[in-house]
C-alpha atoms as a PDB file:
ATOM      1  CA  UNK A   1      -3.331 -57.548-114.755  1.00  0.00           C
ATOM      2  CA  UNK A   2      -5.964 -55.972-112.991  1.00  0.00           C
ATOM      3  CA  UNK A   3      -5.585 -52.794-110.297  1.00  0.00           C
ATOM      4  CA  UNK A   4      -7.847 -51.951-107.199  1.00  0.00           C
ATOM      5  CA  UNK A   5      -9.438 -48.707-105.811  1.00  0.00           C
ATOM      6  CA  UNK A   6     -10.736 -50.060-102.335  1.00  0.00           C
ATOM      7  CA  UNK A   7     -11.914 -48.275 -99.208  1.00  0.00           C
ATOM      8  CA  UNK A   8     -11.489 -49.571 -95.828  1.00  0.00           C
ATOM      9  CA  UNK A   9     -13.326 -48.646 -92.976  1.00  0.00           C
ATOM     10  CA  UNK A  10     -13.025 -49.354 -89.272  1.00  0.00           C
ATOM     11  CA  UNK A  11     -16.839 -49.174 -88.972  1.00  0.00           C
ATOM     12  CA  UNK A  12     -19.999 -47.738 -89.897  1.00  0.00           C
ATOM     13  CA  UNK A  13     -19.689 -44.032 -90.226  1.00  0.00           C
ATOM     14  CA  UNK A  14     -16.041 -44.317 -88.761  1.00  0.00           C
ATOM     15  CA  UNK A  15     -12.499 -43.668 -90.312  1.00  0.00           C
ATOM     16  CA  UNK A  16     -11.776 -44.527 -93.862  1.00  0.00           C
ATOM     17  CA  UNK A  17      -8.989 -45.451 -95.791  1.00  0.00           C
ATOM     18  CA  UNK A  18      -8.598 -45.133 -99.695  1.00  0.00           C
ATOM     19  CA  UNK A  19      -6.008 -47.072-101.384  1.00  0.00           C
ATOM     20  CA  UNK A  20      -4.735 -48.522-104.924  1.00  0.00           C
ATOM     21  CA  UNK A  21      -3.266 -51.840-105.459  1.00  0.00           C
ATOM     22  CA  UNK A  22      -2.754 -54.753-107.930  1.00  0.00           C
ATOM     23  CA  UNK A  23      -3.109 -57.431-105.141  1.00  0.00           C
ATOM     24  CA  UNK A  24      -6.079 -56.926-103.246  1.00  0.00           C
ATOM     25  CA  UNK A  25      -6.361 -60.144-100.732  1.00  0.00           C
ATOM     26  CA  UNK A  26      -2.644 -59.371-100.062  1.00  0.00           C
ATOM     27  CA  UNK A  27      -2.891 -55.857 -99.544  1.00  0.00           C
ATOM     28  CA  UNK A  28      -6.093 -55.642 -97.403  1.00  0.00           C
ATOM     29  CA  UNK A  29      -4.138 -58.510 -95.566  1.00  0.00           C
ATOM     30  CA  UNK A  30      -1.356 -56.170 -94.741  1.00  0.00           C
ATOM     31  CA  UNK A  31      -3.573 -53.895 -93.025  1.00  0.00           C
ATOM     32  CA  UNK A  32      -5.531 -56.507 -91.192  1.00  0.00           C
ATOM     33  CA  UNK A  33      -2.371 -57.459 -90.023  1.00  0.00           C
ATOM     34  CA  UNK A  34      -1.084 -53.778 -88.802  1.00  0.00           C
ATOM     35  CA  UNK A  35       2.586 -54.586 -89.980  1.00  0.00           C
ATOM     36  CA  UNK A  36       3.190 -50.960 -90.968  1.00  0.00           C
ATOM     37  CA  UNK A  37       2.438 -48.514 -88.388  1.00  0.00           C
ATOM     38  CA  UNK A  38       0.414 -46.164 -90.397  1.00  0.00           C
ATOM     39  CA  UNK A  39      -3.019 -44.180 -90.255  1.00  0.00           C
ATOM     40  CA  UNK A  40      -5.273 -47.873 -91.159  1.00  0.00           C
ATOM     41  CA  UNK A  41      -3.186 -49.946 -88.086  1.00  0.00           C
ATOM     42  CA  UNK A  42      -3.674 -46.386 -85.696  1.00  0.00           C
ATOM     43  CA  UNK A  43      -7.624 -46.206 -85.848  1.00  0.00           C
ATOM     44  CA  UNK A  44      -7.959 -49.927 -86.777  1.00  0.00           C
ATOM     45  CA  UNK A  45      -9.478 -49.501 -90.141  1.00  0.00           C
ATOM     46  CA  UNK A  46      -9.323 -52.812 -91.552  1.00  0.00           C
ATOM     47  CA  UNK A  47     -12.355 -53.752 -92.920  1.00  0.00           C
ATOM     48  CA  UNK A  48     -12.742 -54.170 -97.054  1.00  0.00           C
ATOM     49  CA  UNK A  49     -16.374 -52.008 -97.204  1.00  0.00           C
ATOM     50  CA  UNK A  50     -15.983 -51.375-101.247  1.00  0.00           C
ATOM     51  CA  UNK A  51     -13.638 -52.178-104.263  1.00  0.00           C
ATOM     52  CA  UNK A  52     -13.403 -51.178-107.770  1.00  0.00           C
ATOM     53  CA  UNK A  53     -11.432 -52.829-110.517  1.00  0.00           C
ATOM     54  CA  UNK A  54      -9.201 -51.446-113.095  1.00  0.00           C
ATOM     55  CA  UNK A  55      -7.589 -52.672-116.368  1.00  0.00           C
ATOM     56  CA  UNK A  56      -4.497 -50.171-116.436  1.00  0.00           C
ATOM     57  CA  UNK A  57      -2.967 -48.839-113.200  1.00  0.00           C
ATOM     58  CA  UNK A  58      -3.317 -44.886-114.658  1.00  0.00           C
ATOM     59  CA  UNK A  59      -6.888 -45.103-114.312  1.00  0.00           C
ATOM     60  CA  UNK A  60      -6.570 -46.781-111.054  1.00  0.00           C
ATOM     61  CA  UNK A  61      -4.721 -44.276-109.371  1.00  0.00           C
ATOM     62  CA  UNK A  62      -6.821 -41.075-111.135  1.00  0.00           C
ATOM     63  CA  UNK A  63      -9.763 -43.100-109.625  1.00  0.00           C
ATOM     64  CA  UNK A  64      -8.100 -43.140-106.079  1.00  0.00           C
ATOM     65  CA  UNK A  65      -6.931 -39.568-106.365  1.00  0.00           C
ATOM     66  CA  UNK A  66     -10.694 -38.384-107.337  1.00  0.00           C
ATOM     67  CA  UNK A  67     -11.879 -40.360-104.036  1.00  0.00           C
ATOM     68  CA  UNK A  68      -9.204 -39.417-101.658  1.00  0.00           C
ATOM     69  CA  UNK A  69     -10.679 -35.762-102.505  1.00  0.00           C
ATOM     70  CA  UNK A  70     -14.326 -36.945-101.631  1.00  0.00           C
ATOM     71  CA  UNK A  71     -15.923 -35.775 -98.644  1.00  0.00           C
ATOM     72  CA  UNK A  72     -17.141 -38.212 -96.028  1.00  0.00           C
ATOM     73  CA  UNK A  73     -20.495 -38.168 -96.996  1.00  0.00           C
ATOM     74  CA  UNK A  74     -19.630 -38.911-100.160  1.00  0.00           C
ATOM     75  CA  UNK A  75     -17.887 -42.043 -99.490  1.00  0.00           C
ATOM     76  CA  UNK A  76     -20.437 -43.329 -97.226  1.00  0.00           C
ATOM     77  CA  UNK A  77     -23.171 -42.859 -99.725  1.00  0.00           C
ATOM     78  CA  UNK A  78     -20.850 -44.636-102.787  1.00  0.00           C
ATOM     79  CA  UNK A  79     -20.135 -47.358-100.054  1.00  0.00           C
ATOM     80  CA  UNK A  80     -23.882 -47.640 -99.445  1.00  0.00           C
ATOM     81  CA  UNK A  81     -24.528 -47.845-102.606  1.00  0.00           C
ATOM     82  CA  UNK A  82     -23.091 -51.587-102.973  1.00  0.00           C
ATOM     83  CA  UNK A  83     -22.599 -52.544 -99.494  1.00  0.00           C
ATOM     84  CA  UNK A  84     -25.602 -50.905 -97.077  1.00  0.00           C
ATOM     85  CA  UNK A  85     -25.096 -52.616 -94.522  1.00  0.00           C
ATOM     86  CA  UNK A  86     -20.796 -52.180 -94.281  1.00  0.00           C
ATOM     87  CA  UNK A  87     -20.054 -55.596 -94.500  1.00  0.00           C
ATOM     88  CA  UNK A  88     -16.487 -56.689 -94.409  1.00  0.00           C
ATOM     89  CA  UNK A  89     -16.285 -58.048 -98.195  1.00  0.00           C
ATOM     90  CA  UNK A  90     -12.560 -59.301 -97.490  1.00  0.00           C
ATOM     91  CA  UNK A  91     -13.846 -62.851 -96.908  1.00  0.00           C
ATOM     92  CA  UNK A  92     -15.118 -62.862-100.385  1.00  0.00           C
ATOM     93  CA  UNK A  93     -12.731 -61.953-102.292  1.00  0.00           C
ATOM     94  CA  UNK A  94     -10.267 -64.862-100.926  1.00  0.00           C
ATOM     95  CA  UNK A  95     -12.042 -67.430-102.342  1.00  0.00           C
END
């Protein structure tokens, strides 16, 4: 089974969201879709800017934990890194 570290943004340079999940279409889906009031369906952060996959769901969640401790910058530049131009990769990963 495989285990997600994503970030969602609600645009360049905006809010971000790190999270951890084994079901990443569903999960991002969840957001898109605001059903639980929370911080992503507040400031609208529902776009899928970057991903990482994980064999075991430890290293997943250290992973998350590291970023969640990342400044801003930080997360922009590792975003940037793979996605310059903050695309919303959600459509790609559904198919």
């Amino acid at each position: 089974m495989a285990y997600y570290v994503y970030i969602l943004a609600s645009r360049k340079d905006g809010a971000t969201y790190v999270g951890v999940t084994n079901d990443l279409v569903r999960r991002v889906y969840e957001h898109r879709q605001k059903s639980v009031p929370s911080f992503t369906s507040r400031y609208n952060i529902t776009k899928l800017v970057w991903f990482e996959t994980y064999d075991d769901p430890v290293s997943a969640i250290s992973r998350e934990k590291e970023l969640k401790k990342w400044k801003r910058d930080w997360k922009a530049r590792l975003i940037e890194a793979e996605n310059p131009r903050w695309l919303d990769l959600y459509d790609s990963i559904c198919t």
